[in-house]
N, C-alpha and C. Protein backbone atom coordinates (compact mmCIF):
# COMPACT_ATOMS: atom_id res chain seq x y z
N UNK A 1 -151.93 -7.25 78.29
CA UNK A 1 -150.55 -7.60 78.08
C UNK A 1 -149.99 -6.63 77.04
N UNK A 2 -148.94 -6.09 76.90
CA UNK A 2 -148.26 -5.59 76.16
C UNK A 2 -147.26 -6.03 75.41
N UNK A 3 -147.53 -6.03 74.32
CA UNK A 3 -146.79 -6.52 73.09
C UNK A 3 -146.07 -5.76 72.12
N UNK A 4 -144.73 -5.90 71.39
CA UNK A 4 -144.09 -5.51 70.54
C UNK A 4 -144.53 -6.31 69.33
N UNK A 5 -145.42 -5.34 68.19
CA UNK A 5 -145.50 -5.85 66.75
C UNK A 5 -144.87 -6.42 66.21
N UNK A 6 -144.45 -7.21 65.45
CA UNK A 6 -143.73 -8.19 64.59
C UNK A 6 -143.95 -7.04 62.96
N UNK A 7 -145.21 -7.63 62.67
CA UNK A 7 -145.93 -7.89 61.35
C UNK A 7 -147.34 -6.43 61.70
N UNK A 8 -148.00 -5.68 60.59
CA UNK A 8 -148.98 -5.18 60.73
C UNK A 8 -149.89 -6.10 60.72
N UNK A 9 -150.85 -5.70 61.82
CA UNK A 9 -151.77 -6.30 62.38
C UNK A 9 -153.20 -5.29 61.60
N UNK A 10 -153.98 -5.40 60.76
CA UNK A 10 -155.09 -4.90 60.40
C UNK A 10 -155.76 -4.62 61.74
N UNK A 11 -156.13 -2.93 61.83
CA UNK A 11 -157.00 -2.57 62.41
C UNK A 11 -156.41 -2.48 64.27
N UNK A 12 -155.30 -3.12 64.32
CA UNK A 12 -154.72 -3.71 66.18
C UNK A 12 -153.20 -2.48 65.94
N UNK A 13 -152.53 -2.69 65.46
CA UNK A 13 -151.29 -2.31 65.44
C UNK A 13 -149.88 -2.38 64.16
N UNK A 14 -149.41 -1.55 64.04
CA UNK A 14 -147.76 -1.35 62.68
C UNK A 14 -146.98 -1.91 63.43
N UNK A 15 -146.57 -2.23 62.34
CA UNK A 15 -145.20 -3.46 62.60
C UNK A 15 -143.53 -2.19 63.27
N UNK A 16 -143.26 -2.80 64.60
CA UNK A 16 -142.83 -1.45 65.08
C UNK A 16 -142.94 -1.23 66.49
N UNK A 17 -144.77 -1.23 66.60
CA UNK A 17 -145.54 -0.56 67.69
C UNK A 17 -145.65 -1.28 69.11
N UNK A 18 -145.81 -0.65 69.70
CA UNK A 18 -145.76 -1.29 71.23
C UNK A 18 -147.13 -1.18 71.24
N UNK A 19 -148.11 -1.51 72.09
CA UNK A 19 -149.66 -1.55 72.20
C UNK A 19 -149.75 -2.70 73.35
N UNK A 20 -151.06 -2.33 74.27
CA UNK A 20 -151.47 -3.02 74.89
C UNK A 20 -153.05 -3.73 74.50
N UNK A 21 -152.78 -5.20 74.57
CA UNK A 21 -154.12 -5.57 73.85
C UNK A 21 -154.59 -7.31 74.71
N UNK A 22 -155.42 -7.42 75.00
CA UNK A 22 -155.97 -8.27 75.99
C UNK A 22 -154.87 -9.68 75.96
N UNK A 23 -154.61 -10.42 77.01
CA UNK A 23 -154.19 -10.92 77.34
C UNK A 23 -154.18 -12.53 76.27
N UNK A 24 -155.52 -13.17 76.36
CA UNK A 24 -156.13 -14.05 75.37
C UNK A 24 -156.15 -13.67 74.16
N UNK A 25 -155.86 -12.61 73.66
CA UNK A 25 -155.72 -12.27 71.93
C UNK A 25 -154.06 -11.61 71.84
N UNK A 26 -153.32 -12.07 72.49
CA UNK A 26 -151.89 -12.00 72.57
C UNK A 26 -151.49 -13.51 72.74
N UNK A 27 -152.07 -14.25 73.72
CA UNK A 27 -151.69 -15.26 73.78
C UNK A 27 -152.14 -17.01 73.22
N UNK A 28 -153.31 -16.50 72.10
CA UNK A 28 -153.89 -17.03 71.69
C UNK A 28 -153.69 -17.09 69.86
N UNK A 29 -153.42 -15.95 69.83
CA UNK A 29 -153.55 -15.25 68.96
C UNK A 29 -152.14 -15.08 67.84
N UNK A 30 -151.71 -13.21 68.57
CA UNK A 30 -150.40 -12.70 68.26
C UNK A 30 -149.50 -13.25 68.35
N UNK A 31 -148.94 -13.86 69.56
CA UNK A 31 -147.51 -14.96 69.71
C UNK A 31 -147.59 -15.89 69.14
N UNK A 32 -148.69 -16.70 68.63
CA UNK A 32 -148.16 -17.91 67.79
C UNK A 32 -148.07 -17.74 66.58
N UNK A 33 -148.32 -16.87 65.85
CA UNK A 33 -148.42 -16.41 64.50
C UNK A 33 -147.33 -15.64 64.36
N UNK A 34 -146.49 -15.30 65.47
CA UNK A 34 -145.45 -14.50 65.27
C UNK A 34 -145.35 -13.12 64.70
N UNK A 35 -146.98 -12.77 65.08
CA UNK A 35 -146.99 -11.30 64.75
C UNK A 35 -146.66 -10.10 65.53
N UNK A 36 -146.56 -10.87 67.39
CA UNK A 36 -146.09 -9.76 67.82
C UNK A 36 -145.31 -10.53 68.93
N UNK A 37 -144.52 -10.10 69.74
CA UNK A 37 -143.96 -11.21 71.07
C UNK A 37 -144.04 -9.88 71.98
N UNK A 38 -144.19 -10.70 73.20
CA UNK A 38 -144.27 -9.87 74.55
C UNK A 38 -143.34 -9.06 74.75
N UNK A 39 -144.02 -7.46 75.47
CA UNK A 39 -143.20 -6.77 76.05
C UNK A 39 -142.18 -6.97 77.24
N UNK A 40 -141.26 -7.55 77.42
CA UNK A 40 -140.26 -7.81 78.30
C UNK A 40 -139.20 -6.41 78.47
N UNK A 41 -139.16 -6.24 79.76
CA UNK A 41 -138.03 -4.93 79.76
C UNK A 41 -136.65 -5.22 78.92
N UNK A 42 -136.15 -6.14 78.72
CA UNK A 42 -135.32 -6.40 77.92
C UNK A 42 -135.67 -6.54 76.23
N UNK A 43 -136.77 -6.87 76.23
CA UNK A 43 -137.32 -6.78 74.42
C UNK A 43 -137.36 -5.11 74.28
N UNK A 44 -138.00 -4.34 75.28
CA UNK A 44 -138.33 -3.12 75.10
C UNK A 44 -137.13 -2.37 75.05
N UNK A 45 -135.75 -2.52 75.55
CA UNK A 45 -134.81 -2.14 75.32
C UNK A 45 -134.18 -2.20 73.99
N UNK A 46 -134.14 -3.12 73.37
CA UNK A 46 -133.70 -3.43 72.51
C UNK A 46 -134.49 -3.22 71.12
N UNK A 47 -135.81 -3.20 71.35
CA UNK A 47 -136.50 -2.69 70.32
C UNK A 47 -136.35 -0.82 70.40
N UNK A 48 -136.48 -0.07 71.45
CA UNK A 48 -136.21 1.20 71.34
C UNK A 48 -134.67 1.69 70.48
N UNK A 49 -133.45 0.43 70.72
CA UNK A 49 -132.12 0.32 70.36
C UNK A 49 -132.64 0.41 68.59
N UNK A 50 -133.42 -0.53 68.39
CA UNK A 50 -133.03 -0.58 67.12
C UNK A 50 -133.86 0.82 66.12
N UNK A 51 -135.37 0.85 66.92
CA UNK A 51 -135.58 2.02 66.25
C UNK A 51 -134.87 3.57 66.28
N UNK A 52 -133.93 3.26 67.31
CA UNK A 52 -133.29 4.81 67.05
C UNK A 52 -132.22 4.91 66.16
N UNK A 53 -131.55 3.47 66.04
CA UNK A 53 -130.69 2.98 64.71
C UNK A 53 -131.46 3.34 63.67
N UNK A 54 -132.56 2.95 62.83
CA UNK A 54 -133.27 3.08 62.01
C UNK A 54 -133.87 4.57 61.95
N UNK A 55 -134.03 4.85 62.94
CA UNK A 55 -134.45 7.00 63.00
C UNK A 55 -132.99 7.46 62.10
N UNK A 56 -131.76 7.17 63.00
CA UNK A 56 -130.60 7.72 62.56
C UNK A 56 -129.98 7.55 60.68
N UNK A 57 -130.16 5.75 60.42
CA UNK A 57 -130.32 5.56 59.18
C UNK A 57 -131.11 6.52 58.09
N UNK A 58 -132.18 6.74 58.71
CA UNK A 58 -133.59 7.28 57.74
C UNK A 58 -133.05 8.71 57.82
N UNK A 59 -132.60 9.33 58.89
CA UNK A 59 -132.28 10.63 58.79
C UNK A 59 -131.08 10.73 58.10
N UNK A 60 -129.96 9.76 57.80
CA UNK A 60 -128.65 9.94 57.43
C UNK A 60 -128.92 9.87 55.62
N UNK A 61 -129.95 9.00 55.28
CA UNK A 61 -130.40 9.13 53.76
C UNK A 61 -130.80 9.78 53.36
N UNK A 62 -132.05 10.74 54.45
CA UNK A 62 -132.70 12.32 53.79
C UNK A 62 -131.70 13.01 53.62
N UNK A 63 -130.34 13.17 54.25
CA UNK A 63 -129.50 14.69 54.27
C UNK A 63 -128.75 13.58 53.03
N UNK A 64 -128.50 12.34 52.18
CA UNK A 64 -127.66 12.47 51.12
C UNK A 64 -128.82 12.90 49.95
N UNK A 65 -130.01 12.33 50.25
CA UNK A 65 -131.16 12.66 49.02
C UNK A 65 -130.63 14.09 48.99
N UNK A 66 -131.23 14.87 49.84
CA UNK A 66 -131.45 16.87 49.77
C UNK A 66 -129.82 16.98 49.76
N UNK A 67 -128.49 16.61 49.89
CA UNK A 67 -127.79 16.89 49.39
C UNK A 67 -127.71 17.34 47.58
N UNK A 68 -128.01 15.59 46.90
CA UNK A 68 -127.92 14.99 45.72
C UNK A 68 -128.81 16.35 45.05
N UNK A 69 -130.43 16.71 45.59
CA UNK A 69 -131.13 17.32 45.09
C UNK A 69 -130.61 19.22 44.62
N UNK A 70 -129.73 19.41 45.92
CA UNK A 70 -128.83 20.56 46.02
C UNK A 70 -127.92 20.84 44.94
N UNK A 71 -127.25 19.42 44.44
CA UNK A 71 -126.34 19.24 43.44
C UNK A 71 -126.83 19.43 42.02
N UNK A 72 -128.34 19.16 41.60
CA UNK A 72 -128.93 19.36 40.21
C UNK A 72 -129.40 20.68 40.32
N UNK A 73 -128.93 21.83 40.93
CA UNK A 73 -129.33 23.23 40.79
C UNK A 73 -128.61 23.94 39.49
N UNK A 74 -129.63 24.31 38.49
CA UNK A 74 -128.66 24.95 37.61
C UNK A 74 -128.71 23.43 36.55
N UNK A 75 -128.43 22.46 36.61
CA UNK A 75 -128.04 21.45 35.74
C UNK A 75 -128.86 21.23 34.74
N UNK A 76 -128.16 20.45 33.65
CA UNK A 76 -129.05 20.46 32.36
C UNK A 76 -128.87 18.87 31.81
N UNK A 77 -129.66 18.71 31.65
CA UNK A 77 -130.04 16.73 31.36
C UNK A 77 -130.74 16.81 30.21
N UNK A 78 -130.17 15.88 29.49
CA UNK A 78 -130.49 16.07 28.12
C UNK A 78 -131.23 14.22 27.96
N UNK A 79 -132.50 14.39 27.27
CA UNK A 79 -132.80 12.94 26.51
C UNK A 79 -133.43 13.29 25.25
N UNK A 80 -133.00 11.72 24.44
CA UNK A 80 -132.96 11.51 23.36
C UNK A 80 -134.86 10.58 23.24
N UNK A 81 -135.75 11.49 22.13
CA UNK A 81 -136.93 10.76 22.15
C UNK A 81 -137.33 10.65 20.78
N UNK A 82 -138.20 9.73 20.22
CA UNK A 82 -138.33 9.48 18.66
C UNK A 82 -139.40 10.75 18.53
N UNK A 83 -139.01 11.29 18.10
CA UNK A 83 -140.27 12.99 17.43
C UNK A 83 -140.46 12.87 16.08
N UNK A 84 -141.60 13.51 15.76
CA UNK A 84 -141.73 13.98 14.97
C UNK A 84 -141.35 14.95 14.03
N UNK A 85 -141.79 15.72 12.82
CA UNK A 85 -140.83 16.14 12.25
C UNK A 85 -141.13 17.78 13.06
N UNK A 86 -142.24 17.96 13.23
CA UNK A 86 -143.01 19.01 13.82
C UNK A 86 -142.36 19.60 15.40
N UNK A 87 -141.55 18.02 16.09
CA UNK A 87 -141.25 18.03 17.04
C UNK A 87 -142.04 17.35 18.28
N UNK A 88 -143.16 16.83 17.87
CA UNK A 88 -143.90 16.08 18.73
C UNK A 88 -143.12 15.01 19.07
N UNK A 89 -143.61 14.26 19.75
CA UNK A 89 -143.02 13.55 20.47
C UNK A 89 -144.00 12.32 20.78
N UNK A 90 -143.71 10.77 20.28
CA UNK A 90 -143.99 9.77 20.06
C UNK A 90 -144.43 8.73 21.59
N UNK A 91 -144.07 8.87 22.25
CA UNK A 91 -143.71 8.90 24.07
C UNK A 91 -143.49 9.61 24.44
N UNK A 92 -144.70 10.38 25.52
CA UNK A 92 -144.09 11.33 26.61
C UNK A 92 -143.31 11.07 27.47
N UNK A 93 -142.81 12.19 27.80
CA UNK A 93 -141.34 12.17 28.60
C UNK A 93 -142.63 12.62 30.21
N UNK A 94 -141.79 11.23 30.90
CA UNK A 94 -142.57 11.21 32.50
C UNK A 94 -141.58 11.55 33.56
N UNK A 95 -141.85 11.32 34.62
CA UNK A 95 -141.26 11.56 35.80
C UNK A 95 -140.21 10.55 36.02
N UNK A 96 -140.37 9.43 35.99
CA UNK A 96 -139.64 8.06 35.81
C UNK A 96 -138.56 8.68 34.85
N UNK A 97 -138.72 9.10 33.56
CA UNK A 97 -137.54 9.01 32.48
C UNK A 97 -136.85 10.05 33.31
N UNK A 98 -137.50 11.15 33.61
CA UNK A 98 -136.43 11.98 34.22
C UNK A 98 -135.10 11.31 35.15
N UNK A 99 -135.99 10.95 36.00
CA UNK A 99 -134.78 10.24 37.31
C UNK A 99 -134.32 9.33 36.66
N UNK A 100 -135.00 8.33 35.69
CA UNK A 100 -133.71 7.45 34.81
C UNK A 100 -132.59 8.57 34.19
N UNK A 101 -132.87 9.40 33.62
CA UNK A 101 -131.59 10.54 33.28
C UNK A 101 -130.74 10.66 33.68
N UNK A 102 -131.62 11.28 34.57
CA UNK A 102 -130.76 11.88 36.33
C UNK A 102 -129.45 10.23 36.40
N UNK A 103 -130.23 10.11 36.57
CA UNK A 103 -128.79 8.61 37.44
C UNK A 103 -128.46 8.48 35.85
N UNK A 104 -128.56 8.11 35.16
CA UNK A 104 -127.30 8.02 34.00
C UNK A 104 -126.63 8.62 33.98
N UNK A 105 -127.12 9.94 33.51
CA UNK A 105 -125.82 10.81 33.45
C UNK A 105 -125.51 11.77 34.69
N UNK A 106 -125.80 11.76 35.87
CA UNK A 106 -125.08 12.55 37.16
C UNK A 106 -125.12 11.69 38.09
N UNK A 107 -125.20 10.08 38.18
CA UNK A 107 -124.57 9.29 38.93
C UNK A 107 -125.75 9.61 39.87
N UNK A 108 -126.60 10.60 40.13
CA UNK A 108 -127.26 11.11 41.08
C UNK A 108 -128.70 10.16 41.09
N UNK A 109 -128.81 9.64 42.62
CA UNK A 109 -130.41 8.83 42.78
C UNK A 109 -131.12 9.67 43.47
N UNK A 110 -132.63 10.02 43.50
CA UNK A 110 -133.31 10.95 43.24
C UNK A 110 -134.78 10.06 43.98
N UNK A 111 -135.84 10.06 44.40
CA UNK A 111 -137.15 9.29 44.33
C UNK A 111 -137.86 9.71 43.46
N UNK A 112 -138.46 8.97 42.40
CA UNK A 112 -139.80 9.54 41.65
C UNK A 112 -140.27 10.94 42.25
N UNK A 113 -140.98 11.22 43.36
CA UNK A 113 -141.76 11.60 43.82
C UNK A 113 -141.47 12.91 43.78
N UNK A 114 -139.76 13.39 44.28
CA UNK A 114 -139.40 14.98 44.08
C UNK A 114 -138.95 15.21 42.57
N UNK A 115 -139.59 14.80 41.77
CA UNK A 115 -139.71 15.20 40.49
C UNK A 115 -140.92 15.82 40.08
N UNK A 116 -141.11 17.51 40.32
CA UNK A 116 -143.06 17.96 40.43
C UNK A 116 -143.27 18.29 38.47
N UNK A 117 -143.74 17.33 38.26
CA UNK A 117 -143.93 17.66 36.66
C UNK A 117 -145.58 17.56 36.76
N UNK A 118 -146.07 18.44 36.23
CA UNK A 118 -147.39 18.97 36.48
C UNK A 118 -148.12 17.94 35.12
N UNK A 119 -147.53 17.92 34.18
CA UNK A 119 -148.43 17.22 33.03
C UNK A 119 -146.89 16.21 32.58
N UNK A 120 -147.18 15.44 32.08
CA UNK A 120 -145.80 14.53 30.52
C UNK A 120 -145.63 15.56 29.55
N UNK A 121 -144.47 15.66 29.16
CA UNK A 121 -143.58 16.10 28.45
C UNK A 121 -143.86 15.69 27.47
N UNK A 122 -144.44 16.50 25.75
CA UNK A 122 -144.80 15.78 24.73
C UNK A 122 -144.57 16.24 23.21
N UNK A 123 -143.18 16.74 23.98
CA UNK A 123 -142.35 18.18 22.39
C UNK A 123 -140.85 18.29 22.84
N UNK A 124 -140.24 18.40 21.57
CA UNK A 124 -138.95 18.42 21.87
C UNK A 124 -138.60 20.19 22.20
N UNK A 125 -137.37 20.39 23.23
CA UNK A 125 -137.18 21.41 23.26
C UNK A 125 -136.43 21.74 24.50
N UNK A 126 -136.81 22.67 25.46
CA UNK A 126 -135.61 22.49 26.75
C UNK A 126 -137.07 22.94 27.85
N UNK A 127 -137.08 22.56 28.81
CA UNK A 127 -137.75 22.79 29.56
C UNK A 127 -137.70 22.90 31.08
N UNK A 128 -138.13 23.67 32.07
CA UNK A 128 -137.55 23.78 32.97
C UNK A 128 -138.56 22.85 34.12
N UNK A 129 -137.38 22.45 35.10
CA UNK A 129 -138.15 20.86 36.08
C UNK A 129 -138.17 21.36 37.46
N UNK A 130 -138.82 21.12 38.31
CA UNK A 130 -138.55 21.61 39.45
C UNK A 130 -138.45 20.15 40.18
N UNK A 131 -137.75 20.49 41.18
CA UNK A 131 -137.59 19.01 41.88
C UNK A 131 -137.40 19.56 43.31
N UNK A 132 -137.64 18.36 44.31
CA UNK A 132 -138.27 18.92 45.62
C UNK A 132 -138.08 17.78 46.17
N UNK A 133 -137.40 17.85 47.53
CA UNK A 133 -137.04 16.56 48.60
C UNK A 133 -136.77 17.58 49.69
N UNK A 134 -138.02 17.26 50.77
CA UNK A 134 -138.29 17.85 51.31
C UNK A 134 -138.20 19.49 51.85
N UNK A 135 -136.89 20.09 51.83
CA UNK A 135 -136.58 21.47 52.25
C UNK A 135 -136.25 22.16 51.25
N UNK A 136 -135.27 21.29 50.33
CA UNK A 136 -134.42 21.34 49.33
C UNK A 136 -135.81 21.23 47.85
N UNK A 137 -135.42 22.61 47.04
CA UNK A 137 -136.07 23.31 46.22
C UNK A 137 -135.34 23.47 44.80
N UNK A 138 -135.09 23.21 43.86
CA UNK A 138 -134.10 23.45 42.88
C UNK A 138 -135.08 23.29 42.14
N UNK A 139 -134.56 23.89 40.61
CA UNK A 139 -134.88 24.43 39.05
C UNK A 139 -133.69 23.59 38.58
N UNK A 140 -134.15 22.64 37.81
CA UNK A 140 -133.11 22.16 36.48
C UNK A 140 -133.62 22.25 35.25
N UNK A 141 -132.94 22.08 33.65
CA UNK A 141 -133.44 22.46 32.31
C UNK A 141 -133.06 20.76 32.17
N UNK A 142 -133.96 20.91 31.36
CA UNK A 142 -134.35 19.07 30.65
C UNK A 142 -134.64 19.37 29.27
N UNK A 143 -133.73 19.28 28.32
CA UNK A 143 -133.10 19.10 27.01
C UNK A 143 -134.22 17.89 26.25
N UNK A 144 -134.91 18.01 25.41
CA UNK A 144 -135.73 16.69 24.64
C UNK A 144 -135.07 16.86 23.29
N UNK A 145 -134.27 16.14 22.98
CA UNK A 145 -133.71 15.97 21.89
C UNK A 145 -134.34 15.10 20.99
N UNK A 146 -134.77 14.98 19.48
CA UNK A 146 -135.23 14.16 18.62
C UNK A 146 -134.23 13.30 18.15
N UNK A 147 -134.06 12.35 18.40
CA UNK A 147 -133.46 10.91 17.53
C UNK A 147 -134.16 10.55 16.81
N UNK A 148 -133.32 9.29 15.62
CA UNK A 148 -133.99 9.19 14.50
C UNK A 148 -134.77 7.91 14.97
């Protein structure tokens, strides 16, 4: 029988997936637990409907991310960290504080992830960030300012 996933199924099928899987472990099984319901030409329509909605969504958010990412080329973001007198720095500055920055002061949302900081940040001074969402490649300067 062929079934449309509900729920991930460990080891059977992603929540999503179409799969064919014995008759008695669909109907015994998958449909009452509501992890997957039968392939019907009309379910299958409508599930293809929605994942191409959701392709289109997912693709319409990568081109504002790699827009947003396009926009911090050149830019300079400044944070404020308790240092030392030396200039050390009391809390390193992570990947997280960055993109908290980022959206404070350039309105701009960002994922953790295209933020490539090789080690934490652990001195005041200006430093240069590279950031990366998927195609889209930019250099920004990140300002560590000492507060008291």
């Amino acid at each position: 029988m062929k079934v449309i996933f509900l729920k991930d199924v460990a080891k059977v099928g992603q929540h999503g997936t179409m799969k064919e899987v014995s008759d008695g472990y669909a109907l015994n099984f998958l449909i009452p637990r509501k992890l997957a319901v039968q392939a019907t030409p009309d379910k299958v329509a409508a599930h293809m409907a929605t994942q191409k909605r959701e392709g289109e969504a997912k693709e319409q958010h990568n081109k504002m991310i790699t827009e947003a990412v396009h926009g911090l080329k050149g830019v300079r973001i400044e944070i404020a960290a308790k240092a030392t007198k030396k200039g050390g720095l009391f809390k390193s500055i992570t990947g997280a504080d960055i993109v908290r920055a980022i959206h404070e002061q350039r309105k701009v949302s960002i994922p953790l992830e295209s933020v490539a900081l090789p080690k934490p940040i652990k001195e005041t001074g200006e430093h240069g960030i590279h950031i990366a969402f998927g195609a889209a490649k930019v250099e920004m300067t990140l300002a560590i300012i000492a507060s008291a």
